[in-house]
N, C-alpha and C. Protein backbone atom coordinates (compact mmCIF):
# COMPACT_ATOMS: atom_id res chain seq x y z
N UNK A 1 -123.61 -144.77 110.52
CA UNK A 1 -123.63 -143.50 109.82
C UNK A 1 -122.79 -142.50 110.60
N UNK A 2 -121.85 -141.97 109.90
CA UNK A 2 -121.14 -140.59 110.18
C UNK A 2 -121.48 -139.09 110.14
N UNK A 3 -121.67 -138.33 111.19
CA UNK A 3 -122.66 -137.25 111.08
C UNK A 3 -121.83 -136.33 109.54
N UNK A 4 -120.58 -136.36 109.38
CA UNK A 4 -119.56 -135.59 108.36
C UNK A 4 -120.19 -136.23 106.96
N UNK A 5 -120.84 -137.47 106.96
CA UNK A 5 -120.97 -138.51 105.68
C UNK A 5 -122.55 -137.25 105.33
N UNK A 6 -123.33 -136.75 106.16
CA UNK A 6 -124.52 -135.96 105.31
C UNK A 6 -124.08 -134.86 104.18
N UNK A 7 -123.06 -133.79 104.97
CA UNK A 7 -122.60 -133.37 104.37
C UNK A 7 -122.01 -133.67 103.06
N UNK A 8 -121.32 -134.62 103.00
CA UNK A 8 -120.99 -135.23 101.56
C UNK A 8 -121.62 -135.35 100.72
N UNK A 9 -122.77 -135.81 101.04
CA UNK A 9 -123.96 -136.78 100.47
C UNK A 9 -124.41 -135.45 99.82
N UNK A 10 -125.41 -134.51 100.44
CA UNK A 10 -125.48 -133.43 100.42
C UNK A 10 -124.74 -132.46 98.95
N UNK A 11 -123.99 -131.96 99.00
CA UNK A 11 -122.84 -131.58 98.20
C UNK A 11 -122.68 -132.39 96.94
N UNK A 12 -122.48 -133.64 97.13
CA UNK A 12 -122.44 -134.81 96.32
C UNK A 12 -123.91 -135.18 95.01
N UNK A 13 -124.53 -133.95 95.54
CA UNK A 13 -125.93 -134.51 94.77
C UNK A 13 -126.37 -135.84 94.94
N UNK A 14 -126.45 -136.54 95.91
CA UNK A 14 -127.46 -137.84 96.33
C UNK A 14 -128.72 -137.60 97.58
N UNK A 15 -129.54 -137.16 97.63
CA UNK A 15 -130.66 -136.81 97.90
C UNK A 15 -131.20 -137.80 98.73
N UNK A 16 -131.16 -139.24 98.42
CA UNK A 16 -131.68 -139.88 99.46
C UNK A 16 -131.21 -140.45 100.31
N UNK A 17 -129.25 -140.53 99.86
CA UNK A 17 -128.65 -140.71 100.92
C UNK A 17 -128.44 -139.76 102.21
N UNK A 18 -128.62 -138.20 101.54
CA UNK A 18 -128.60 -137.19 102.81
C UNK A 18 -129.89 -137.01 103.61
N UNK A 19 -131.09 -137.46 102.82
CA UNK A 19 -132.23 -137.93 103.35
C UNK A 19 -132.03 -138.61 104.98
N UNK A 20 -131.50 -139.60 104.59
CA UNK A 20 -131.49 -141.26 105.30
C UNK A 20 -130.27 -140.86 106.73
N UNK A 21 -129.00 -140.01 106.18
CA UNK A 21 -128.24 -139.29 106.87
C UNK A 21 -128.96 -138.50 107.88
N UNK A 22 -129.70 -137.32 107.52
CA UNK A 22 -130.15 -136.37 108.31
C UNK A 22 -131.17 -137.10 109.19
N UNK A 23 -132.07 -137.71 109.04
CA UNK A 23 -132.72 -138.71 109.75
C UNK A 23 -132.04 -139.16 110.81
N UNK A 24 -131.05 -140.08 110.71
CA UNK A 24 -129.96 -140.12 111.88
C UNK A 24 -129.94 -139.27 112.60
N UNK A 25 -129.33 -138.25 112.12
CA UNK A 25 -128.67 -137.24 112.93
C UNK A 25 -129.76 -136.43 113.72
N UNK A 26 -131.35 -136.37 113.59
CA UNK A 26 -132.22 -136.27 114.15
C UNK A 26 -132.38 -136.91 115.44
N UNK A 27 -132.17 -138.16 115.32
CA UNK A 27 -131.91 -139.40 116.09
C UNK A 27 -131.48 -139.49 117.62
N UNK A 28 -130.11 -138.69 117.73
CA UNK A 28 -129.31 -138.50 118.36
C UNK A 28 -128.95 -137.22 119.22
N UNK A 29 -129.51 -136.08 118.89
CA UNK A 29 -129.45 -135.25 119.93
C UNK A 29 -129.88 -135.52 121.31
N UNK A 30 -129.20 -134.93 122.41
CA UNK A 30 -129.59 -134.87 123.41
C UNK A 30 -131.16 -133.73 123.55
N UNK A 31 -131.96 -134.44 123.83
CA UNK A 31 -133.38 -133.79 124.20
C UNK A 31 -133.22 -133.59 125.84
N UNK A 32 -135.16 -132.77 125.95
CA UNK A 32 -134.84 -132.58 127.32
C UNK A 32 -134.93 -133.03 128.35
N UNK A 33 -135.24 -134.85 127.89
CA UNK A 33 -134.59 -135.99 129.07
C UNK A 33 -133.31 -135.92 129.74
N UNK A 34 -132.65 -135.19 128.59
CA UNK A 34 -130.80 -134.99 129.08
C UNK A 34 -130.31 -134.29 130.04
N UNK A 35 -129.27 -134.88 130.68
CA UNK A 35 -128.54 -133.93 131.77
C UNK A 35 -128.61 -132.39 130.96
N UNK A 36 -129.81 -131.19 132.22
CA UNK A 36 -129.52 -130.17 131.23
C UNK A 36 -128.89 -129.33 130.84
N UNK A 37 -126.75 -129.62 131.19
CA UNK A 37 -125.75 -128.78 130.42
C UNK A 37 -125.96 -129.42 129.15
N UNK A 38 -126.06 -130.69 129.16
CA UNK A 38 -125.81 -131.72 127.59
C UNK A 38 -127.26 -131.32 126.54
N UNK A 39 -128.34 -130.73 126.95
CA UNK A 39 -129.34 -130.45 126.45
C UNK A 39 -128.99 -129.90 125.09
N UNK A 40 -129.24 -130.35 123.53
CA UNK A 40 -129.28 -129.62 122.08
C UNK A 40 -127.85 -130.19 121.76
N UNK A 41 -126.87 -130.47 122.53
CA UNK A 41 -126.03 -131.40 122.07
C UNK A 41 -126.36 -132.78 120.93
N UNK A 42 -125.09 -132.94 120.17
CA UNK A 42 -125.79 -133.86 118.83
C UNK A 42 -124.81 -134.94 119.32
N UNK A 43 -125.16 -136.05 119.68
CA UNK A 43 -124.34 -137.42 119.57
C UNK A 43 -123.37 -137.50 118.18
N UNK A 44 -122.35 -138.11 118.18
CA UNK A 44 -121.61 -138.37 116.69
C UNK A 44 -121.96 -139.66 116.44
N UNK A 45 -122.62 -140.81 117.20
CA UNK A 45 -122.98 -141.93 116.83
C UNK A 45 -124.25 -142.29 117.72
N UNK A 46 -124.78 -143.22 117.62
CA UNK A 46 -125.80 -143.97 118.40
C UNK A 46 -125.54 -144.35 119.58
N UNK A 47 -124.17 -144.43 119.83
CA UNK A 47 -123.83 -144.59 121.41
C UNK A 47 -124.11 -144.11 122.26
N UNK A 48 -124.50 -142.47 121.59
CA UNK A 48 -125.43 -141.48 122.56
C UNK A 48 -123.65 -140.17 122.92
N UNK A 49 -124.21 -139.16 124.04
CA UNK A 49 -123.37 -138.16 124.39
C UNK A 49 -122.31 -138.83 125.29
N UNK A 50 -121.35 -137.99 124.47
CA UNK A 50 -119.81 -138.23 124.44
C UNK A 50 -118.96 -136.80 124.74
N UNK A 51 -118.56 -136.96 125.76
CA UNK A 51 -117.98 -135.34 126.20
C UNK A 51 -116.99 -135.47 125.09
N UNK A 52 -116.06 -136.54 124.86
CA UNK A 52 -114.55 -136.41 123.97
C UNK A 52 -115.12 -135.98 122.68
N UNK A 53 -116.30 -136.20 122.20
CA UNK A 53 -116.67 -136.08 120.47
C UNK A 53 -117.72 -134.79 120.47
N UNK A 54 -118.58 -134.54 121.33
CA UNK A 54 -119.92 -133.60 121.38
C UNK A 54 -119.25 -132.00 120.55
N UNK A 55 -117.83 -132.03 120.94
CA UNK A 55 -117.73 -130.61 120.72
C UNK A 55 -117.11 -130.22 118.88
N UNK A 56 -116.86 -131.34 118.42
CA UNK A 56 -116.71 -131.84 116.87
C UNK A 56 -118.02 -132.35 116.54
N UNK A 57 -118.61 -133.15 116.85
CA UNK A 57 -120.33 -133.39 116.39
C UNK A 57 -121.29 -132.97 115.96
N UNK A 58 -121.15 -132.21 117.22
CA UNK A 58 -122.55 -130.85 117.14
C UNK A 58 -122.23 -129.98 116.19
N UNK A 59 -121.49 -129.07 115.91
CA UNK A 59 -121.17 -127.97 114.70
C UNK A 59 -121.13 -128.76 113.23
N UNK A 60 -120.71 -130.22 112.89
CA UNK A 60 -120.95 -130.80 112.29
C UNK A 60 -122.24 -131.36 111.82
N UNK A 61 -123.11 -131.84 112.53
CA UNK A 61 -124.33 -132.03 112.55
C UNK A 61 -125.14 -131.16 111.53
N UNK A 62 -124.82 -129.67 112.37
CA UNK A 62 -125.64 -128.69 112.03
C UNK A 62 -125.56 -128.42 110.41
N UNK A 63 -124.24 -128.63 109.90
CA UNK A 63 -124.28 -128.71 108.71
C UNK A 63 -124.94 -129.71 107.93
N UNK A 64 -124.94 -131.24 108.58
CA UNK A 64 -125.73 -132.16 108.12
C UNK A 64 -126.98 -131.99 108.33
N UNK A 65 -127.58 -131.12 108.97
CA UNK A 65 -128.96 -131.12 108.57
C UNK A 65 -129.34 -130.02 107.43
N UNK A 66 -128.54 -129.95 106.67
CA UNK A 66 -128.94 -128.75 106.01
C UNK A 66 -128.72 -127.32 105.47
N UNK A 67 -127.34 -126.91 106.05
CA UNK A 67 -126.91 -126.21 106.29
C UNK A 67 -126.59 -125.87 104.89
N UNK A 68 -125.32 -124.64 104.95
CA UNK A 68 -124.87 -124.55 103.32
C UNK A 68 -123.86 -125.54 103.31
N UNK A 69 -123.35 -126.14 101.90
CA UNK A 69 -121.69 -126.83 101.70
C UNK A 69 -120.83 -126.22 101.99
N UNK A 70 -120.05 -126.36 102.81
CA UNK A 70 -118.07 -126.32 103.01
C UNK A 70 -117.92 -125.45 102.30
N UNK A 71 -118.29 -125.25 100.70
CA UNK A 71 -117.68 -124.51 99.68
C UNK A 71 -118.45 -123.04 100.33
N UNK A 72 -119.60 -123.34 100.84
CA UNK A 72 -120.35 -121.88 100.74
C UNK A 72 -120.45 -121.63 101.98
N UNK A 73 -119.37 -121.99 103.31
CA UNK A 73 -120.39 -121.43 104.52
C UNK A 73 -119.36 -120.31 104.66
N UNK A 74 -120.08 -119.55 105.45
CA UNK A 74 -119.67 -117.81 105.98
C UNK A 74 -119.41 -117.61 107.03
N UNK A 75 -119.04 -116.76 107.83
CA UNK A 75 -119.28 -116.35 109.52
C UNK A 75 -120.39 -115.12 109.19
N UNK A 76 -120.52 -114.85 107.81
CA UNK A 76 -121.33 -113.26 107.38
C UNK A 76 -122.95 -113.18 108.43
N UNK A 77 -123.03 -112.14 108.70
CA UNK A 77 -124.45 -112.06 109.56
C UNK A 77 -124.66 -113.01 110.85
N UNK A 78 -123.47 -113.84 110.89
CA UNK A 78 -123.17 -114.74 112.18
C UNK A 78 -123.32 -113.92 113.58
N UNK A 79 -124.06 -114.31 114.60
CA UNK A 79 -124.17 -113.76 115.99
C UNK A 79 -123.28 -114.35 117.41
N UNK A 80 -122.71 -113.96 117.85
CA UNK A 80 -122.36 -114.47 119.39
C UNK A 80 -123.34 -115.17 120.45
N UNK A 81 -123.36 -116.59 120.95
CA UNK A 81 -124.05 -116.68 121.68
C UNK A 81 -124.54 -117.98 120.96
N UNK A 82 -125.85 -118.90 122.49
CA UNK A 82 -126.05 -120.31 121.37
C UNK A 82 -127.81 -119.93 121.79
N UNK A 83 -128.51 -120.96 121.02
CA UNK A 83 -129.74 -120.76 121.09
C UNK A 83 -130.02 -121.60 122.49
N UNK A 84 -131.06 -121.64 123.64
CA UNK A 84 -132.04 -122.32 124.30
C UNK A 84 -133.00 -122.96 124.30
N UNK A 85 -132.57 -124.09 124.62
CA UNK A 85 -133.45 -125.69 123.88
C UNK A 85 -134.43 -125.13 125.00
N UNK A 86 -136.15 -124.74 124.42
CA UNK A 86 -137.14 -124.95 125.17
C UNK A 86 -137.36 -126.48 125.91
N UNK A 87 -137.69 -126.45 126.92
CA UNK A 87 -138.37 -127.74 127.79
C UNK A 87 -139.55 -127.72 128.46
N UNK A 88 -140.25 -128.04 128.65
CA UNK A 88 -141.22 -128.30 129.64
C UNK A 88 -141.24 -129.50 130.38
């Protein structure tokens, strides 16, 4: 599975393929077992974190889980700055 293929799916009106997609992509983030710069980072495959791909992945991802379609995303009400993966 291709984290870009949810999005499609998504958009595409197929529901259980973006289902089955986003699931994946759940899959694969770096949690807070991870080296913690790589922490909230999204793998692009099962191979796990990839410095060459993490920085195309992750912003991708985010759309595959849910996000709006390509057709509809904004920078509107957008903030500077990234969120902090809680750990304990």
């Amino acid at each position: 599975m291709e984290i870009p293929a949810a999005q499609a799916l998504k958009a595409g009106g197929r529901p259980l393929a973006f289902l089955k997609a986003k699931v994946f992509i759940l899959s694969v983030p770096v949690d807070c077992s991870g080296v913690h710069a790589n922490r909230g980072a999204i793998a692009y495959d099962d191979n796990g974190y990839d410095p060459d791909t993490v920085a195309r992945a992750t912003p991708q991802a985010i759309l595959g889980l849910g996000g709006p379609s390509l057709a509809a995303l904004s920078a509107s009400g957008s903030k500077p700055g990234v969120p902090v993966l809680l750990c304990r």
